[in-house]
Structures are given as structure tokens and as C-alpha cells.
N, C-alpha and C. Protein backbone atom coordinates (compact mmCIF):
# COMPACT_ATOMS: atom_id res chain seq x y z
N UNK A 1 -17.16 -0.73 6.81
CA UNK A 1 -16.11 0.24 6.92
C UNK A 1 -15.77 0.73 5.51
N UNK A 2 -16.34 1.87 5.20
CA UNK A 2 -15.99 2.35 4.20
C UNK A 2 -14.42 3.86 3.93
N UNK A 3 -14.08 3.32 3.51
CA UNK A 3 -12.31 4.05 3.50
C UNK A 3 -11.88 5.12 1.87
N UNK A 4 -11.73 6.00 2.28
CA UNK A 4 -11.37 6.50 0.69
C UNK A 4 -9.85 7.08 1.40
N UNK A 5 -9.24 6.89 -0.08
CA UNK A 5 -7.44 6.78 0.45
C UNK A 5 -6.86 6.84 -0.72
N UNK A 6 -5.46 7.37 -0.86
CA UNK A 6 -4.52 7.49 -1.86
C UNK A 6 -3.60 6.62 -2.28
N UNK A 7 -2.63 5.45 -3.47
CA UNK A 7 -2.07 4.57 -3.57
C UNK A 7 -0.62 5.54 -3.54
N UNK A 8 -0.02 4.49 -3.14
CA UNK A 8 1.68 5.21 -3.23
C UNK A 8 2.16 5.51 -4.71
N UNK A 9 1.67 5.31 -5.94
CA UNK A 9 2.30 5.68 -6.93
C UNK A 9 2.36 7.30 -7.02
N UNK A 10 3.60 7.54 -8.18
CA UNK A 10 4.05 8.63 -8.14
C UNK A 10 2.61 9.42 -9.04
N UNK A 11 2.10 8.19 -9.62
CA UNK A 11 0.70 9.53 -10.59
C UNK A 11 -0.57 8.55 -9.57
N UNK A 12 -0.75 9.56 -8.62
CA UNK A 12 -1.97 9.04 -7.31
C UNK A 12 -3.24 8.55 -7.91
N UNK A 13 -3.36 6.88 -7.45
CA UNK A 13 -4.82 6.50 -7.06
C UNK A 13 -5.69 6.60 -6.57
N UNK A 14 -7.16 7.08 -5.95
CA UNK A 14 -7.86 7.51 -5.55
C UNK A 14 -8.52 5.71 -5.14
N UNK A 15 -8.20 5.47 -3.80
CA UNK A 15 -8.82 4.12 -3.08
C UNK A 15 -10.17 4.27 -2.72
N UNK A 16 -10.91 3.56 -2.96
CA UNK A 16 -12.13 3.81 -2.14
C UNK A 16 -12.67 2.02 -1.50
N UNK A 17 -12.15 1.58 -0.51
CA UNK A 17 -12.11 0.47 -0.42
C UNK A 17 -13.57 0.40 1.25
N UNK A 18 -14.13 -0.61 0.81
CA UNK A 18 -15.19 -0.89 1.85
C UNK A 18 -15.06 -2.91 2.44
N UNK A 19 -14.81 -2.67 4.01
CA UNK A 19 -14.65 -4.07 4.08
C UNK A 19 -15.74 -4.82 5.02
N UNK A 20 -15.70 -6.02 5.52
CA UNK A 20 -16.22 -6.66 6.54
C UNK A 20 -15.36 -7.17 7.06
N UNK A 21 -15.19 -7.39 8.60
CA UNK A 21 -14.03 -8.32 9.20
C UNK A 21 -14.75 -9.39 10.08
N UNK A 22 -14.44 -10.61 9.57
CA UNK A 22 -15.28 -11.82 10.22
C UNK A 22 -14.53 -12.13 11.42
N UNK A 23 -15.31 -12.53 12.77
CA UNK A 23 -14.22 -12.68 13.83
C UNK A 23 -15.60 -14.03 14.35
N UNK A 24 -14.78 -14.46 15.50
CA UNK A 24 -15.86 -15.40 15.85
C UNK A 24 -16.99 -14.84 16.66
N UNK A 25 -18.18 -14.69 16.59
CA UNK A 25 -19.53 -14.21 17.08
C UNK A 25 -19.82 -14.49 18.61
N UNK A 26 -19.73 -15.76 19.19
CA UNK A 26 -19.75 -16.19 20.24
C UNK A 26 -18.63 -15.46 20.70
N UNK A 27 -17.25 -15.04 20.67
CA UNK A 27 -16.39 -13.95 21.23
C UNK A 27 -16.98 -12.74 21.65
N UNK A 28 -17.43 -12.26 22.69
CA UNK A 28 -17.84 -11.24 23.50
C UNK A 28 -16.97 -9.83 23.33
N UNK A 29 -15.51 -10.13 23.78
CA UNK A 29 -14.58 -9.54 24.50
C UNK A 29 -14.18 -9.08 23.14
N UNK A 30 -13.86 -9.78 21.82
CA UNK A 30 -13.96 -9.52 20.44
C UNK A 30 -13.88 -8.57 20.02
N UNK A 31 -15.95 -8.87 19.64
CA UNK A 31 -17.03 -8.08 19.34
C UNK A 31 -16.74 -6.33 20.22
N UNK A 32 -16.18 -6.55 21.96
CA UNK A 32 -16.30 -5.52 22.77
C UNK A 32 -15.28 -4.57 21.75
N UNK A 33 -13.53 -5.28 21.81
CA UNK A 33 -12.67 -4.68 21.40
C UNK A 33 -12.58 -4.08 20.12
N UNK A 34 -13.01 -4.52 18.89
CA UNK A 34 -13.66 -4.34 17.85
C UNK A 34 -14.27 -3.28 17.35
N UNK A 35 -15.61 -2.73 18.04
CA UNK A 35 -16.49 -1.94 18.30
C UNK A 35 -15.65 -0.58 18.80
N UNK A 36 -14.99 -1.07 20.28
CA UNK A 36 -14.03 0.24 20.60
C UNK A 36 -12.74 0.69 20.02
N UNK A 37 -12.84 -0.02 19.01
CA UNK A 37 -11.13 0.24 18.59
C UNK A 37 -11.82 0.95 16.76
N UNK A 38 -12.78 1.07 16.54
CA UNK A 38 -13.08 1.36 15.65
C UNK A 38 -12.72 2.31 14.57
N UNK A 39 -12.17 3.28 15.14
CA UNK A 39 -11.56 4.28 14.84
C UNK A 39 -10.20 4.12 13.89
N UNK A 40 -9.26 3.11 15.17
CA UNK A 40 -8.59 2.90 14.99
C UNK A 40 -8.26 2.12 13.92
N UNK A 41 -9.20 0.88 13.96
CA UNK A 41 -9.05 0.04 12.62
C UNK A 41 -9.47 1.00 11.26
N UNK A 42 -10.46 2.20 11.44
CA UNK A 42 -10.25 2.63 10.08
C UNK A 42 -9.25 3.09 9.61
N UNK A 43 -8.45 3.80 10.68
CA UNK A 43 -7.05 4.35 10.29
C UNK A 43 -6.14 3.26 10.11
N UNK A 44 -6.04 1.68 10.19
CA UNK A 44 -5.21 0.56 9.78
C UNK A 44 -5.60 0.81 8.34
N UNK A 45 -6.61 0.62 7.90
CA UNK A 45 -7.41 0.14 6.46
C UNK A 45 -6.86 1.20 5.83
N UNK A 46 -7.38 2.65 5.86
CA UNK A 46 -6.83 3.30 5.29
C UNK A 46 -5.14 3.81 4.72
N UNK A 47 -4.26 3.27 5.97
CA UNK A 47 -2.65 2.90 5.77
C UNK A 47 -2.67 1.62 4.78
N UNK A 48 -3.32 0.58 5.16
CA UNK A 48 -2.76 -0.26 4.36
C UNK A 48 -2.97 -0.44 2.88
N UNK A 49 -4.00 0.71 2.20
CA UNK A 49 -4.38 0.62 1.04
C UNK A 49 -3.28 1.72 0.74
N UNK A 50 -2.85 3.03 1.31
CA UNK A 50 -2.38 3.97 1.01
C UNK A 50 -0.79 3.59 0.55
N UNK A 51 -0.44 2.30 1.37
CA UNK A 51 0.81 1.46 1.61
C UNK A 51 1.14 0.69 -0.32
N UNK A 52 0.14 0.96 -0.41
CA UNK A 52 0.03 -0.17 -1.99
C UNK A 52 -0.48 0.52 -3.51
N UNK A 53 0.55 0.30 -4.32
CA UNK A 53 0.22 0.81 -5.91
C UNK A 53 -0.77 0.37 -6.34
N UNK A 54 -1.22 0.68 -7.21
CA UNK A 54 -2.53 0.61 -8.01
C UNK A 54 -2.21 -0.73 -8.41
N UNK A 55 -0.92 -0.81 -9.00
CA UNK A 55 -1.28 -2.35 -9.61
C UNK A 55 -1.16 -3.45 -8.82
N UNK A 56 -0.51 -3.27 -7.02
CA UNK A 56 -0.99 -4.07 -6.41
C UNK A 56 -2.70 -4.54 -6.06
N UNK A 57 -3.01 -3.49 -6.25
CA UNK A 57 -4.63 -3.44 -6.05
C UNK A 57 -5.39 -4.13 -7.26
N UNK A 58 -5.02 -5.17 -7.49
CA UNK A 58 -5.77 -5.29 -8.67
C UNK A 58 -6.30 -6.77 -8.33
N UNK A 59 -7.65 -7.10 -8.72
CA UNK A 59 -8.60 -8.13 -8.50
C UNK A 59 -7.84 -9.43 -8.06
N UNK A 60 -6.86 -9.75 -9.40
CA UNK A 60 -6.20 -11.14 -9.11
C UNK A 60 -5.30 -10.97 -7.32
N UNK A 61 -5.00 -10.06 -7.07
CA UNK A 61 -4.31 -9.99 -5.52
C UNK A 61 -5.27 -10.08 -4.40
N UNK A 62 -6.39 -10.20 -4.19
CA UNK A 62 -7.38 -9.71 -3.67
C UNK A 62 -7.18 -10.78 -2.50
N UNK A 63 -6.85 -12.28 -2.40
CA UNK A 63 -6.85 -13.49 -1.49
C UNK A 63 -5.45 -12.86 -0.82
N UNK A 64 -4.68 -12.51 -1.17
CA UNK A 64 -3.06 -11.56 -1.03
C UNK A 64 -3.38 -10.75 -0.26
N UNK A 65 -3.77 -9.71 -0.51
CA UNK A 65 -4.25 -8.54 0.09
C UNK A 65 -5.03 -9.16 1.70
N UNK A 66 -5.82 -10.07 1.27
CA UNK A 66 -6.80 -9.98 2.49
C UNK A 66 -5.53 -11.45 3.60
N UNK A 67 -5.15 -12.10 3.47
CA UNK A 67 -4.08 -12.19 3.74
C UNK A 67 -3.46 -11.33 4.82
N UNK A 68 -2.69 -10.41 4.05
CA UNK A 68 -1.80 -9.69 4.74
C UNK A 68 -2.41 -9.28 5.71
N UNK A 69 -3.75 -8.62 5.54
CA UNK A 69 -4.50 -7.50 6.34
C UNK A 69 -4.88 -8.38 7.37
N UNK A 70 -5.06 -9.62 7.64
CA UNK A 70 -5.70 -10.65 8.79
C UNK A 70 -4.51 -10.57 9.76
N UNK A 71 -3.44 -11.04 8.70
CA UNK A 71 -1.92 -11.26 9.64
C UNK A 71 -1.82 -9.62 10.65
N UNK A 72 -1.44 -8.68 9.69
CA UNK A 72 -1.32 -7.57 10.51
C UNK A 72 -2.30 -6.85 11.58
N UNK A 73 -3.57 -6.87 11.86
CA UNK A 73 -4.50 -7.01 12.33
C UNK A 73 -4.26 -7.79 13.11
N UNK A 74 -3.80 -9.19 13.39
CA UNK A 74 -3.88 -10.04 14.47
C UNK A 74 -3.09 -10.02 15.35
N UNK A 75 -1.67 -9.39 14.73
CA UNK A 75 -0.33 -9.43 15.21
C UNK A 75 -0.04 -8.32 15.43
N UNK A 76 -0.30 -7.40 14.85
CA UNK A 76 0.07 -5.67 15.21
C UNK A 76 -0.89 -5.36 15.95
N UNK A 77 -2.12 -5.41 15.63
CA UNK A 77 -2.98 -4.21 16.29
C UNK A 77 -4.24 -4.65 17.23
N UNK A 78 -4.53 -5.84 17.14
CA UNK A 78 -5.58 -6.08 18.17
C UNK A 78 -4.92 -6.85 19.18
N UNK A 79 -5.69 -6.50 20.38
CA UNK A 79 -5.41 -7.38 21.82
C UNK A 79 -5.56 -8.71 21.42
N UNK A 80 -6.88 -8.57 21.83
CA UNK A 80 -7.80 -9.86 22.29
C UNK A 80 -8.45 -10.76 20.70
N UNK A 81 -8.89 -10.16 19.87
CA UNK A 81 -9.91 -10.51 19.04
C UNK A 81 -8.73 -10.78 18.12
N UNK A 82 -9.91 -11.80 17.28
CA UNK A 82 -8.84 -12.28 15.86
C UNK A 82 -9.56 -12.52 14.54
N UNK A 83 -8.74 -12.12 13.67
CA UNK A 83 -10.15 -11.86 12.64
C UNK A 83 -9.90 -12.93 11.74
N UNK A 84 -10.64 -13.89 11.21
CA UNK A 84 -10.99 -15.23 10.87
C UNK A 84 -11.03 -14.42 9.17
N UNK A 85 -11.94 -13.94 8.91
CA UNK A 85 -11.50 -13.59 7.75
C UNK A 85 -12.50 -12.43 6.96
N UNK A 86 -11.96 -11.79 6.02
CA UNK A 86 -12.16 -10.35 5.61
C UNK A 86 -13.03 -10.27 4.37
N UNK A 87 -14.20 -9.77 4.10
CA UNK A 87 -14.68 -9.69 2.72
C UNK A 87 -14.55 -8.32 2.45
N UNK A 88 -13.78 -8.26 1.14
CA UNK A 88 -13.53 -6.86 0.43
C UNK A 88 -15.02 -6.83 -0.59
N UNK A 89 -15.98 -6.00 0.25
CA UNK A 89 -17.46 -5.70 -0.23
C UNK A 89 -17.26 -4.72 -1.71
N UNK A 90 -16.27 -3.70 -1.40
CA UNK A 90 -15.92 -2.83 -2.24
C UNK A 90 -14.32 -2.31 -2.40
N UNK A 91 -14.03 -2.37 -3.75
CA UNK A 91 -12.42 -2.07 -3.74
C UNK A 91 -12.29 -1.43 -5.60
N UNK A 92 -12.42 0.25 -5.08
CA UNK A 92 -12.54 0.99 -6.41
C UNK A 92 -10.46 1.98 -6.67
N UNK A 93 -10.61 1.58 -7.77
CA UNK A 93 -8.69 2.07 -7.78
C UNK A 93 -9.13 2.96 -8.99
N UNK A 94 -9.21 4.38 -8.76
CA UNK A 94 -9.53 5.25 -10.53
C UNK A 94 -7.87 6.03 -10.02
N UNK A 95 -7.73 6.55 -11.48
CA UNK A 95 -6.27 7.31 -11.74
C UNK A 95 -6.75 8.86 -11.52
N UNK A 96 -6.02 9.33 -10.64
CA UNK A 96 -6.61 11.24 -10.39
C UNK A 96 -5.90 11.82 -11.41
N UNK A 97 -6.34 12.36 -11.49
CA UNK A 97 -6.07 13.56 -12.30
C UNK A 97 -6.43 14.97 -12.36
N UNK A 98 -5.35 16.12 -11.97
CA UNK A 98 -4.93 17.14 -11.42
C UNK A 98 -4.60 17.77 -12.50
């Protein structure tokens, strides 16, 4: 899942964040919900990076970050499936400039 997205600071970050979400494999119904909700979870990813300043985004937060994103994901937005845990493959924060 690759995501490009804006940080809430007042001088905008340009996100470009790419993830994996580990769930259990033997879960069918999961894997089903997962797959169909796809959409949807890109539009989570993309809020929740857009949700966060640049200097939250920064390497040392990264166990933080993925954290939060399991909790909310498990508890907000999926039925059935539960995501065990998240590898941030890619997580680029440059300063725009306009």
C-alpha cells in the first residue's frame, strides 16, 4: 500500500508512506475482509499520516506510530480481521515548497 499525503504542519510535508499489514494467514474471513475493504484502508493510512507533523514522523517514533495504527485499525475500522502487526516498508517526509 503505497500512500502519498500531506502532514498537518502549517509549512506542508509531502508523505509518501508504503506499508504491509500482518494479520494471521490461516484467517480466511481476514484475508476476505482485508482484500474488500481495500480502498478503504488506503483512505485510513492516508488520514493517519495527514493527522501527524513532520516531526512526529520521524524514525525514532516509528514502534509509536505503528502502535497507534494497529490499535485504530482493530478498534475503529475492521470487523472481523486483526492486524498482528505493521511493517513501514517506506516512510519519506520532504518539506514542499511553493
Amino acid at each position: 500500500m503505497l500512500q502519498p499525503t500531506r502532514t498537518r504542519d502549517t509549512i506542508s510535508h509531502t508523505v509518501t508512506v508504503e506499508i504491509n499489514l500482518a494479520y494471521d494467514q490461516d484467517d480466511l474471513s481476514a484475508a476476505s475482509e482485508l482484500n474488500g475493504r481495500r480502498i478503504e484502508l488506503q483512505g485510513f493510512v492516508r488520514r493517519f499520516f495527514a493527522g501527524k507533523s513532520a516531526s512526529e514522523l520521524q524514525p525514532e517514533n516509528e514502534t509509536r506510530l505503528k502502535r497507534e495504527m494497529i490499535e485504530q485499525l482493530n478498534t475503529r475500522i475492521l470487523s472481523t480481521a486483526r492486524i498482528r502487526d505493521i511493517e513501514i516498508l517506506r516512510l519519506d517526509v520532504m518539506e514542499t515548497s511553493f
